[in-house]
C-alpha atoms as a PDB file:
ATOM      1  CA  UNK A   1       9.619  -9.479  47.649  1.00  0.00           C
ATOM      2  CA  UNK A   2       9.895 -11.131  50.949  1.00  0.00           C
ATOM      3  CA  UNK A   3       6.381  -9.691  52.221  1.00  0.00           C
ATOM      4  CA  UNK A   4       4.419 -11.707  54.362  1.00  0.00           C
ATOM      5  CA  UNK A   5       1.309 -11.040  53.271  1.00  0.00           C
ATOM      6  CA  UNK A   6      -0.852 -12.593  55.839  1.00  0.00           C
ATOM      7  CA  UNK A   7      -4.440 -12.177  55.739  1.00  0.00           C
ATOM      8  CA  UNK A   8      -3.816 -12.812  51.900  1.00  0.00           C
ATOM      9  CA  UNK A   9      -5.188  -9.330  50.495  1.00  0.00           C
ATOM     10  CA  UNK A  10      -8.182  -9.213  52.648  1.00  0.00           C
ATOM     11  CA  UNK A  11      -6.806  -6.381  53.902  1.00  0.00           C
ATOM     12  CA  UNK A  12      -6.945  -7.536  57.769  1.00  0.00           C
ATOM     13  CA  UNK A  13      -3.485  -6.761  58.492  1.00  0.00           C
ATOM     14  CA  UNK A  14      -0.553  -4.528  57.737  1.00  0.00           C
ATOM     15  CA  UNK A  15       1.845  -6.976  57.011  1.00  0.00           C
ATOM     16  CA  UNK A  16       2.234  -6.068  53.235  1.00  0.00           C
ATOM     17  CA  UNK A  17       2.769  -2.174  54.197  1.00  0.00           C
ATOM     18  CA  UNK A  18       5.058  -1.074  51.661  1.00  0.00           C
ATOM     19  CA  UNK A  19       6.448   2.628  50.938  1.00  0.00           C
ATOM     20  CA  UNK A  20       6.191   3.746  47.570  1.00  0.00           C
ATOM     21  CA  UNK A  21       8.429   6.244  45.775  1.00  0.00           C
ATOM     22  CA  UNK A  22       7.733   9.312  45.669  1.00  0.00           C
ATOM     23  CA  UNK A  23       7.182  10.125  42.147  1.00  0.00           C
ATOM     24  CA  UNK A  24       4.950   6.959  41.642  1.00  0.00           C
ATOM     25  CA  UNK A  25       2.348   7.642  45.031  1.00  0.00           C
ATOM     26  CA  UNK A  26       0.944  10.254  43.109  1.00  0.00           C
ATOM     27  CA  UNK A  27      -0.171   7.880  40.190  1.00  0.00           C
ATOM     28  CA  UNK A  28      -2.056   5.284  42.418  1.00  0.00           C
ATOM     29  CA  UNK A  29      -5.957   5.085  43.259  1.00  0.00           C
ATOM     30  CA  UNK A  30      -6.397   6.913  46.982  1.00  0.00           C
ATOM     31  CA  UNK A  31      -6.468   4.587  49.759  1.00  0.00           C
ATOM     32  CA  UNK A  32      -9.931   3.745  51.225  1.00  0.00           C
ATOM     33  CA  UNK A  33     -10.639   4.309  54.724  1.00  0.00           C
ATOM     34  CA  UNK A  34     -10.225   0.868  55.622  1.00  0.00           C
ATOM     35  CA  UNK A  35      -6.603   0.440  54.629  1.00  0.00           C
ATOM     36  CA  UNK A  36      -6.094   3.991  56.072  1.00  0.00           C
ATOM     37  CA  UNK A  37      -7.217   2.409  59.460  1.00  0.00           C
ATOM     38  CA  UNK A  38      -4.764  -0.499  58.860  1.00  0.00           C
ATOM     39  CA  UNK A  39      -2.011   1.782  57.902  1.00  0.00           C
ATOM     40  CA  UNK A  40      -2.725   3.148  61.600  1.00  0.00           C
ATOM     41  CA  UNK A  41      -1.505  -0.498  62.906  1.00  0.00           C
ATOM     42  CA  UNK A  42       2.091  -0.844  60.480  1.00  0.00           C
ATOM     43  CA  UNK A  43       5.332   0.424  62.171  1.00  0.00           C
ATOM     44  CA  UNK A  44       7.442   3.273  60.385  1.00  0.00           C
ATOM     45  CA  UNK A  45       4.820   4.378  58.106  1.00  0.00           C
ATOM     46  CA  UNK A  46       5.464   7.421  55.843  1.00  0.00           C
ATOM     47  CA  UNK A  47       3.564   9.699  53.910  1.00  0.00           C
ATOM     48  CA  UNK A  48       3.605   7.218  50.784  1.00  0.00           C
ATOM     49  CA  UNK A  49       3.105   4.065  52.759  1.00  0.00           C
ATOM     50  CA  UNK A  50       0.063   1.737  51.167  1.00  0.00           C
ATOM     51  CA  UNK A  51      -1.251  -1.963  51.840  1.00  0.00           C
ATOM     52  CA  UNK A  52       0.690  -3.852  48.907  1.00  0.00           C
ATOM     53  CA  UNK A  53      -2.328  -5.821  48.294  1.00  0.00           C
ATOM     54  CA  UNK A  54      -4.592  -2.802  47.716  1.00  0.00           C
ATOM     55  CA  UNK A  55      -2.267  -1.765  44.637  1.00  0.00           C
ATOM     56  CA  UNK A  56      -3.275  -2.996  41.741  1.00  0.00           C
ATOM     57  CA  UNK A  57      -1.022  -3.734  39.101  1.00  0.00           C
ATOM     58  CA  UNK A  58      -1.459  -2.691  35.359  1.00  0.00           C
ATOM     59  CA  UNK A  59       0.650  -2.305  32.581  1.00  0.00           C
ATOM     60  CA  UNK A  60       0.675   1.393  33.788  1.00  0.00           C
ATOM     61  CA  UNK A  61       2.193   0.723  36.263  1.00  0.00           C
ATOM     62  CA  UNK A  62       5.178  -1.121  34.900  1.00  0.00           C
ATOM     63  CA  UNK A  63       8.528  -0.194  36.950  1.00  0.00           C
ATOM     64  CA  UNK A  64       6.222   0.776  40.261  1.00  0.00           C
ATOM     65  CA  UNK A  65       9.106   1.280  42.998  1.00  0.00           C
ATOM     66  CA  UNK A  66       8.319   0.523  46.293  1.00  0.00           C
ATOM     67  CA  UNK A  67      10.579  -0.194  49.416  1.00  0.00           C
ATOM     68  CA  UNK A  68       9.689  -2.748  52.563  1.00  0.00           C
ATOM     69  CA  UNK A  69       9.807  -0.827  55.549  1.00  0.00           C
ATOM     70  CA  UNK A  70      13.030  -1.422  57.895  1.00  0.00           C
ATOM     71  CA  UNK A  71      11.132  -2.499  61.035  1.00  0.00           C
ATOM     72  CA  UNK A  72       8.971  -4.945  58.682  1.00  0.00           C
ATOM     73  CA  UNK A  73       9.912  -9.053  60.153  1.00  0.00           C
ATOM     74  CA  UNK A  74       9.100 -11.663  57.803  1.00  0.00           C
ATOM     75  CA  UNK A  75       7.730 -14.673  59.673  1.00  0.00           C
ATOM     76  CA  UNK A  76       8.297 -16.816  56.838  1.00  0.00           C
ATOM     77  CA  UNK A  77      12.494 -16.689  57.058  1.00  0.00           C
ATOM     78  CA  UNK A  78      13.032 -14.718  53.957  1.00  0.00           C
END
């Protein structure tokens, strides 16, 4: 996915904000205060938004949907 990613999951930005579906937000660890208070910083966040680099993947969580915001901008040209 063209995510930018910047601080590199140090979680120091909010340039990985993704919004997750519904039905899968539910099934993910709670955010931590800190990416809370980075999720303050991201434009159009929703009620399922979350730091993509704070999610981590296991086989449970084969078929995760998640969508990249619309006023997210790519600095690398994707």
């Amino acid at each position: 996915m063209p995510l930018e990613g910047t601080c590199e999951g140090q979680m120091a930005c909010s340039t990985c904000h993704v919004i997750v579906a519904q039905d899968w937000f539910g099934k993910l660890p709670e955010a931590s205060d800190d990416e809370e208070d980075m999720l303050d910083l991201a434009a159009d966040v929703q009620p399922t938004s979350r730091l993509s680099c704070q999610i981590l993947l296991t086989e449970e969580m084969d078929g995760l949907e998640v969508r990249i915001p619309s006023d997210s901008h790519d600095m690398q040209g994707y």
